[in-house]
N, C-alpha and C. Protein backbone atom coordinates (compact mmCIF):
# COMPACT_ATOMS: atom_id res chain seq x y z
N UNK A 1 0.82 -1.18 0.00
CA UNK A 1 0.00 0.00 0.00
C UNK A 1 0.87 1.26 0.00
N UNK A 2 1.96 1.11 0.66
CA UNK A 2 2.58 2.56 0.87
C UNK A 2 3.48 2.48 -0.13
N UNK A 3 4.03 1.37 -0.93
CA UNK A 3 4.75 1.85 -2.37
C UNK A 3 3.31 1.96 -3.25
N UNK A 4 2.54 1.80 -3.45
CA UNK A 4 1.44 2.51 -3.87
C UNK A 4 1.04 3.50 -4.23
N UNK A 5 0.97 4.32 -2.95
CA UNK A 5 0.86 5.62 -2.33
C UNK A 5 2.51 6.54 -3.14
N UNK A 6 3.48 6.00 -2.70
CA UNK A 6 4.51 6.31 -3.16
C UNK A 6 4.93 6.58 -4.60
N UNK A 7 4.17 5.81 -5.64
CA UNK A 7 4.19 5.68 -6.87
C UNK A 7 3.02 7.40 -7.20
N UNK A 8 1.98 7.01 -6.59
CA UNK A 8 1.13 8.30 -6.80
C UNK A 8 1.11 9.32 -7.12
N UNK A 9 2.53 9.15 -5.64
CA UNK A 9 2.84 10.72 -4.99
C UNK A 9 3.72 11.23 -6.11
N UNK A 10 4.27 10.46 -6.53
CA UNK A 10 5.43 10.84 -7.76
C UNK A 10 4.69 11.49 -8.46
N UNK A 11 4.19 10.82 -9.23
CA UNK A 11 2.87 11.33 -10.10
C UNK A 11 2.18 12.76 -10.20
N UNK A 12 1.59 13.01 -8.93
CA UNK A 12 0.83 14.38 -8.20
C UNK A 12 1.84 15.16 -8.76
N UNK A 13 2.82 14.84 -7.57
CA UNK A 13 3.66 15.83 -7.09
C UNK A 13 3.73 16.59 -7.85
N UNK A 14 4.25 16.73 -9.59
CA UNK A 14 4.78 18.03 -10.27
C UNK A 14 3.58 18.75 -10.73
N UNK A 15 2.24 18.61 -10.46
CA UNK A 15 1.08 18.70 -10.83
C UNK A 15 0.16 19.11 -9.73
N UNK A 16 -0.25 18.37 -8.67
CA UNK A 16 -0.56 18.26 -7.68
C UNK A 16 -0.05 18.34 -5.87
N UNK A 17 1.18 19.19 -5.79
CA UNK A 17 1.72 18.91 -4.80
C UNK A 17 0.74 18.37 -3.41
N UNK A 18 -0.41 19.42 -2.98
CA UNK A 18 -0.99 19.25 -2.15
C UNK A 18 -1.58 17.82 -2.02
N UNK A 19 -2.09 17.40 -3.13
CA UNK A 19 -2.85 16.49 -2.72
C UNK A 19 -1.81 15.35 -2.66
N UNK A 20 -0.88 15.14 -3.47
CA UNK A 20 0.53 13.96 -3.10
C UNK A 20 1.09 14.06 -1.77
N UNK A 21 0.61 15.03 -1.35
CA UNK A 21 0.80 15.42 0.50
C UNK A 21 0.08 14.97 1.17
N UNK A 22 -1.16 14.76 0.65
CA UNK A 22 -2.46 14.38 1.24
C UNK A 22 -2.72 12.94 1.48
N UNK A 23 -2.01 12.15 0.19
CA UNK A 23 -1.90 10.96 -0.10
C UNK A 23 -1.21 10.41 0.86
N UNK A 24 0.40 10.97 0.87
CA UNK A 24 1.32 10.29 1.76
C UNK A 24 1.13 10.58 2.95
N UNK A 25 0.16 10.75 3.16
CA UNK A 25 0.05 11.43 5.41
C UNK A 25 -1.50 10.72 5.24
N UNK A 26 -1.99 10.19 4.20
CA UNK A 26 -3.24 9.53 4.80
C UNK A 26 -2.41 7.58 4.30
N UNK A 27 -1.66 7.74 3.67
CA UNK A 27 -0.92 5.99 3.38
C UNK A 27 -0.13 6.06 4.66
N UNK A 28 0.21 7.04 5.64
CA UNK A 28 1.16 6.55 6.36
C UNK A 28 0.33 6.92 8.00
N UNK A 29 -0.76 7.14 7.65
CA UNK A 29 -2.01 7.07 8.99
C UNK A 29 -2.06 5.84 8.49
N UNK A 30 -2.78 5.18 7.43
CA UNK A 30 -3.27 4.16 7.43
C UNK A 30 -2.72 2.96 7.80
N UNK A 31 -1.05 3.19 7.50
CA UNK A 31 -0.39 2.17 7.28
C UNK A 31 -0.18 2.22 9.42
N UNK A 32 0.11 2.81 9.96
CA UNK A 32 -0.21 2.77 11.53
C UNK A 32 -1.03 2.02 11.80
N UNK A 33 -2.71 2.71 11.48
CA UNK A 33 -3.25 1.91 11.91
C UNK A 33 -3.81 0.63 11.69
N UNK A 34 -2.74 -0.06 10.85
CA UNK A 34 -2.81 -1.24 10.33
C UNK A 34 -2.04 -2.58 11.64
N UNK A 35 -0.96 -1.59 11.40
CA UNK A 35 0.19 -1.75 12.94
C UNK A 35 -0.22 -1.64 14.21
N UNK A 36 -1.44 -1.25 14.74
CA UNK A 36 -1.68 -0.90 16.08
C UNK A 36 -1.87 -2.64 16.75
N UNK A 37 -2.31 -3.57 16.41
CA UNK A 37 -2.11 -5.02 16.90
C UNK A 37 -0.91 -5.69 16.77
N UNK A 38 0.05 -4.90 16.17
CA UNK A 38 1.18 -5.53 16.38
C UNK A 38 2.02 -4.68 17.21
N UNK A 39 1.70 -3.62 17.72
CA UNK A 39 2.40 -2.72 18.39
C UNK A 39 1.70 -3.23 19.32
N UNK A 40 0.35 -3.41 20.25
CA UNK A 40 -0.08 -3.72 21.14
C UNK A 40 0.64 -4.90 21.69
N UNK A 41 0.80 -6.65 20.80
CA UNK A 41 1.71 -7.38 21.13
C UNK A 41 3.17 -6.87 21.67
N UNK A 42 3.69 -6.32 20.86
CA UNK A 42 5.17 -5.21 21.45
C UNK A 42 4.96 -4.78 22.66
N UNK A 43 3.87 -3.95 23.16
CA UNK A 43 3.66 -3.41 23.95
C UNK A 43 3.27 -4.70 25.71
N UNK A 44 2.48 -5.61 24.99
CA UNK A 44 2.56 -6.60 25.81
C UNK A 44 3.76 -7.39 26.36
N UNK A 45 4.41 -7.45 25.39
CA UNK A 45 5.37 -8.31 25.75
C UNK A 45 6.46 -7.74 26.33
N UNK A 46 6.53 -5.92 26.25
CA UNK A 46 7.60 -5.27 26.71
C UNK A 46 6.84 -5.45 28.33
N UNK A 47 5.53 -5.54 28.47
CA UNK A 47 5.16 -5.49 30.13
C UNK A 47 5.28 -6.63 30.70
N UNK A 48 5.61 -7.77 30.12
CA UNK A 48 5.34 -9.19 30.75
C UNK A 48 6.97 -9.46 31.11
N UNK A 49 8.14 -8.74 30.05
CA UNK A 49 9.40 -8.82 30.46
C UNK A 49 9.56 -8.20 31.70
N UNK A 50 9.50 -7.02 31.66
CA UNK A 50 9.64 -6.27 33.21
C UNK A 50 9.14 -6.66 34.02
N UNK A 51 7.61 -7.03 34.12
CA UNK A 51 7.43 -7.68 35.50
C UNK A 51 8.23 -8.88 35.99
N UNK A 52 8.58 -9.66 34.89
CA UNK A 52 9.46 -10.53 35.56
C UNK A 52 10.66 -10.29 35.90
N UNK A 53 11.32 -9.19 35.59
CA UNK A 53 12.35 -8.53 35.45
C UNK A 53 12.39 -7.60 36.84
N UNK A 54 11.09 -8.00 37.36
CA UNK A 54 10.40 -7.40 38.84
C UNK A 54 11.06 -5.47 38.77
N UNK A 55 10.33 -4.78 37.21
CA UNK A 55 10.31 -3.88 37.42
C UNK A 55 9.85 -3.03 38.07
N UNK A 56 9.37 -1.84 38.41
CA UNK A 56 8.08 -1.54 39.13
C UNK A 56 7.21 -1.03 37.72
N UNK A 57 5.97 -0.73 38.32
CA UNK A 57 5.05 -0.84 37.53
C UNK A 57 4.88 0.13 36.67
N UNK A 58 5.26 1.53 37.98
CA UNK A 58 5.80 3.22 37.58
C UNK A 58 6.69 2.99 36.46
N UNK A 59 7.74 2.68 36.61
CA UNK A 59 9.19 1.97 35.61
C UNK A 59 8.26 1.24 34.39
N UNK A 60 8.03 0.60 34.31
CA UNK A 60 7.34 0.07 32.82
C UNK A 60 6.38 1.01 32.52
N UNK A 61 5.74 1.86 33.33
CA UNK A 61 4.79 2.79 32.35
C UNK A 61 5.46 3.55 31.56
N UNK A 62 6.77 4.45 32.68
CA UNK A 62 7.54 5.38 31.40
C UNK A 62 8.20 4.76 30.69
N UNK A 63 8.92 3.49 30.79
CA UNK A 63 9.59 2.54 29.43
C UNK A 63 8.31 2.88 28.13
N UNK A 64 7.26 2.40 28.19
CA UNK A 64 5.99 2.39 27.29
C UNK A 64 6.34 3.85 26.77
N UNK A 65 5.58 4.93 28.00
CA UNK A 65 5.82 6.33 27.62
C UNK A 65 7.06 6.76 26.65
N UNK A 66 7.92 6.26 26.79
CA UNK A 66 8.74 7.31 25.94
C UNK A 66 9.17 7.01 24.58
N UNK A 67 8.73 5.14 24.75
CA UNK A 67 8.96 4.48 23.27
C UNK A 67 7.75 5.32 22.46
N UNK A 68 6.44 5.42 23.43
CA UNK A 68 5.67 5.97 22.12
C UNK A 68 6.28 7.31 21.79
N UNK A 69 6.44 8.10 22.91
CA UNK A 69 6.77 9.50 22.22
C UNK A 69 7.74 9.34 21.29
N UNK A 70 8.79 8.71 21.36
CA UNK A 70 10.17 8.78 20.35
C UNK A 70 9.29 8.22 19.38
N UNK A 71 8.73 7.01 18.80
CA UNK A 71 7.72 6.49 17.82
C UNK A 71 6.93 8.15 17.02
N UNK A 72 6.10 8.55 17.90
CA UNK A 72 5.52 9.56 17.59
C UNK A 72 6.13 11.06 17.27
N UNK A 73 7.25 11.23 17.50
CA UNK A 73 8.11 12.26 17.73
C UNK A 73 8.93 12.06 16.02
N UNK A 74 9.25 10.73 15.82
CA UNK A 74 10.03 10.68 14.88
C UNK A 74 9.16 10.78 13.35
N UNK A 75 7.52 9.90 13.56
CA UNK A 75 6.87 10.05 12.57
C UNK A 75 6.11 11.54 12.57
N UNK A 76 6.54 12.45 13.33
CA UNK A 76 5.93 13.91 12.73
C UNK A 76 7.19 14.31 12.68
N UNK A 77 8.50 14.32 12.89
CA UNK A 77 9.54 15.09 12.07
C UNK A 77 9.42 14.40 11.01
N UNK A 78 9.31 13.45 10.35
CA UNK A 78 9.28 12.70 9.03
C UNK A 78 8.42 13.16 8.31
N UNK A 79 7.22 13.37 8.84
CA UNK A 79 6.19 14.44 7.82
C UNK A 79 6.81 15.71 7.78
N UNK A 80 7.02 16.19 8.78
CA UNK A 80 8.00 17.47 8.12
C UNK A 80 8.72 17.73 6.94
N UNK A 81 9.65 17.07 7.17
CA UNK A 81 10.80 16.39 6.29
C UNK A 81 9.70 16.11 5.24
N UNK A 82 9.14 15.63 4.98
CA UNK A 82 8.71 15.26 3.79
C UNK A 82 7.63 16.10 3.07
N UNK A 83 7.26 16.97 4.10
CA UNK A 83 6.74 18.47 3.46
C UNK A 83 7.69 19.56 2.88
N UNK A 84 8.98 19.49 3.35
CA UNK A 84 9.80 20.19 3.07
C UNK A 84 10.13 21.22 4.02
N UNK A 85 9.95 20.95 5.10
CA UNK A 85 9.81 21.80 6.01
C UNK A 85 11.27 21.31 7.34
N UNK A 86 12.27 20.96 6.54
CA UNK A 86 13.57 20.66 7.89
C UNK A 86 13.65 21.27 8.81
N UNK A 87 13.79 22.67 9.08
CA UNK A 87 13.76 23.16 10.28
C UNK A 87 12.70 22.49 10.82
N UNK A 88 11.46 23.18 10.66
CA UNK A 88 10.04 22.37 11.36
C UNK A 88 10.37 21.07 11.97
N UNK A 89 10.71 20.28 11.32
CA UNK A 89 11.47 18.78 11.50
C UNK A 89 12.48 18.83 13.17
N UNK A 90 13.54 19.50 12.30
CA UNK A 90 14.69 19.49 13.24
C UNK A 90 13.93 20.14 15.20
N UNK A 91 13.42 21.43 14.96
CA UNK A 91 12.11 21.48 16.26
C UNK A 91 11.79 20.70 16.76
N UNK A 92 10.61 19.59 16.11
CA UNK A 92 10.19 18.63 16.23
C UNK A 92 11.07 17.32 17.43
N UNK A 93 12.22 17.54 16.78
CA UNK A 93 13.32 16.43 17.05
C UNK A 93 13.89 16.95 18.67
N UNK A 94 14.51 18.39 18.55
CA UNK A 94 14.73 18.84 19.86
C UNK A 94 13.46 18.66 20.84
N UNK A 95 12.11 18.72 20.70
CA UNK A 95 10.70 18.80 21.49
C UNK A 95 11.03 17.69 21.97
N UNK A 96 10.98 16.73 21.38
CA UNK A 96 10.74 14.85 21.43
C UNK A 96 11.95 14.62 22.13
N UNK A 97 12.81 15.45 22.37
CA UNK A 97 14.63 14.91 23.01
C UNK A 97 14.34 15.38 24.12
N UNK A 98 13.89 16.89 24.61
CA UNK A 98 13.43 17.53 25.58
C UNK A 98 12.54 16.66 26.28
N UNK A 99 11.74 16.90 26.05
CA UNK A 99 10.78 15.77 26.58
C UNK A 99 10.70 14.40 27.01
N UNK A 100 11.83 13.83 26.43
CA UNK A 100 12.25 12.53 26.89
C UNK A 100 13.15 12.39 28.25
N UNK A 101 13.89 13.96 27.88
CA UNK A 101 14.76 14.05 29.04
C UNK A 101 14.35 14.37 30.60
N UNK A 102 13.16 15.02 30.23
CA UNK A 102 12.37 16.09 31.36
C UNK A 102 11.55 14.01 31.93
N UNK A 103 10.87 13.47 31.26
CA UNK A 103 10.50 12.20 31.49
C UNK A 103 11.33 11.34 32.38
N UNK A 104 12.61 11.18 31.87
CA UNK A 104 13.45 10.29 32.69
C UNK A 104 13.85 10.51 33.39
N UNK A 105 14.28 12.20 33.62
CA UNK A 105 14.77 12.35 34.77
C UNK A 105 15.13 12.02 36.22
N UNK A 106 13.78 11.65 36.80
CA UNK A 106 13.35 11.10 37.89
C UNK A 106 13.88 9.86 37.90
N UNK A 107 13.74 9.06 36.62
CA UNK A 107 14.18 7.35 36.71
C UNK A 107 15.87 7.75 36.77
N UNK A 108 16.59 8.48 36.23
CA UNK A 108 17.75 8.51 36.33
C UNK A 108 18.71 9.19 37.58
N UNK A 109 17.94 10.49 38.49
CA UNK A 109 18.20 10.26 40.02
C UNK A 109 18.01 9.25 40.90
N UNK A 110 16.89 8.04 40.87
CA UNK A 110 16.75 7.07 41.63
C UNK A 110 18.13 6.37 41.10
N UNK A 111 18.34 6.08 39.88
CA UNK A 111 19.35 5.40 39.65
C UNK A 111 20.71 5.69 39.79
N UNK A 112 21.23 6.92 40.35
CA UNK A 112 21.99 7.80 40.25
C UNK A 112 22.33 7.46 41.93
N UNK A 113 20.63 7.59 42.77
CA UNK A 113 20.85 7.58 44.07
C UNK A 113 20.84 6.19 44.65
N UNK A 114 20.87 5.13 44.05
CA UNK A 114 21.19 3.96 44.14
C UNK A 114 22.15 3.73 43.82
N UNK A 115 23.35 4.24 43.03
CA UNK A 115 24.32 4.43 42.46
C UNK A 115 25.15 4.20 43.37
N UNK A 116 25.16 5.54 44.02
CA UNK A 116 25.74 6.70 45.40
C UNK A 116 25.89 5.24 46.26
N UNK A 117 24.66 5.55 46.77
CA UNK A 117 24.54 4.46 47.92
C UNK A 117 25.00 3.08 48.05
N UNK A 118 25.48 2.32 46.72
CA UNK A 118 25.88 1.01 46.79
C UNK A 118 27.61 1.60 47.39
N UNK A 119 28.32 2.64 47.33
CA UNK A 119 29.83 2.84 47.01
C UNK A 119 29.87 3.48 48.94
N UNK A 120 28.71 4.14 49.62
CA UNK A 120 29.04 4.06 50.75
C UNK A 120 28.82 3.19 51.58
């Protein structure tokens, strides 16, 4: 479907830009939500490792959390990018880095302060 879409877009494009825009951001929604049962398995199986892995529960939510954001972070700089819009993109990319960082934070002082504490 999305070399499909891809073939199309060629097509539009010198003619049609908008709508070869339109094409490739509705082939690459679609093609997601084609993926959402196999991301759900992913998603299962990343929770069934950690618990045995006797993560805490907090700890596997933001593991989840940040895979989607980076997931989600990377497929809207890619529409960028593929609007023609790099800066927009590159934004995009710092938001999704920011945000990941501001996220972990917390997991990485506990780990930091468990760190500490094994050496005194």
């Amino acid at each position: 479907m999305c070399v499909a879409a891809a073939v199309m877009c060629l097509f539009l494009k010198s003619s049609r830009p908008e709508i070869a825009m339109t094409v490739a951001l509705a082939a690459g929604v679609f093609a997601c939500v084609l993926s959402l049962d196999e991301l759900r398995e992913v998603v299962d199986m990343v929770k069934n490792a950690l618990s045995m892995a006797r993560v805490e529960a907090e700890d596997a939510l933001l593991i989840v959390k940040v895979s989607g954001i980076a997931i989600a972070g990377e497929y809207a700089a890619q529409l960028c990018r593929d609007a023609g819009e790099g800066s927009l993109a590159q934004r995009v990319d710092m938001a999704v880095r920011l945000t990941l960082m501001a996220l972990t934070a917390p997991l990485m002082m506990r780990a930091l302060n468990e760190i500490m504490g094994l050496g005194a």
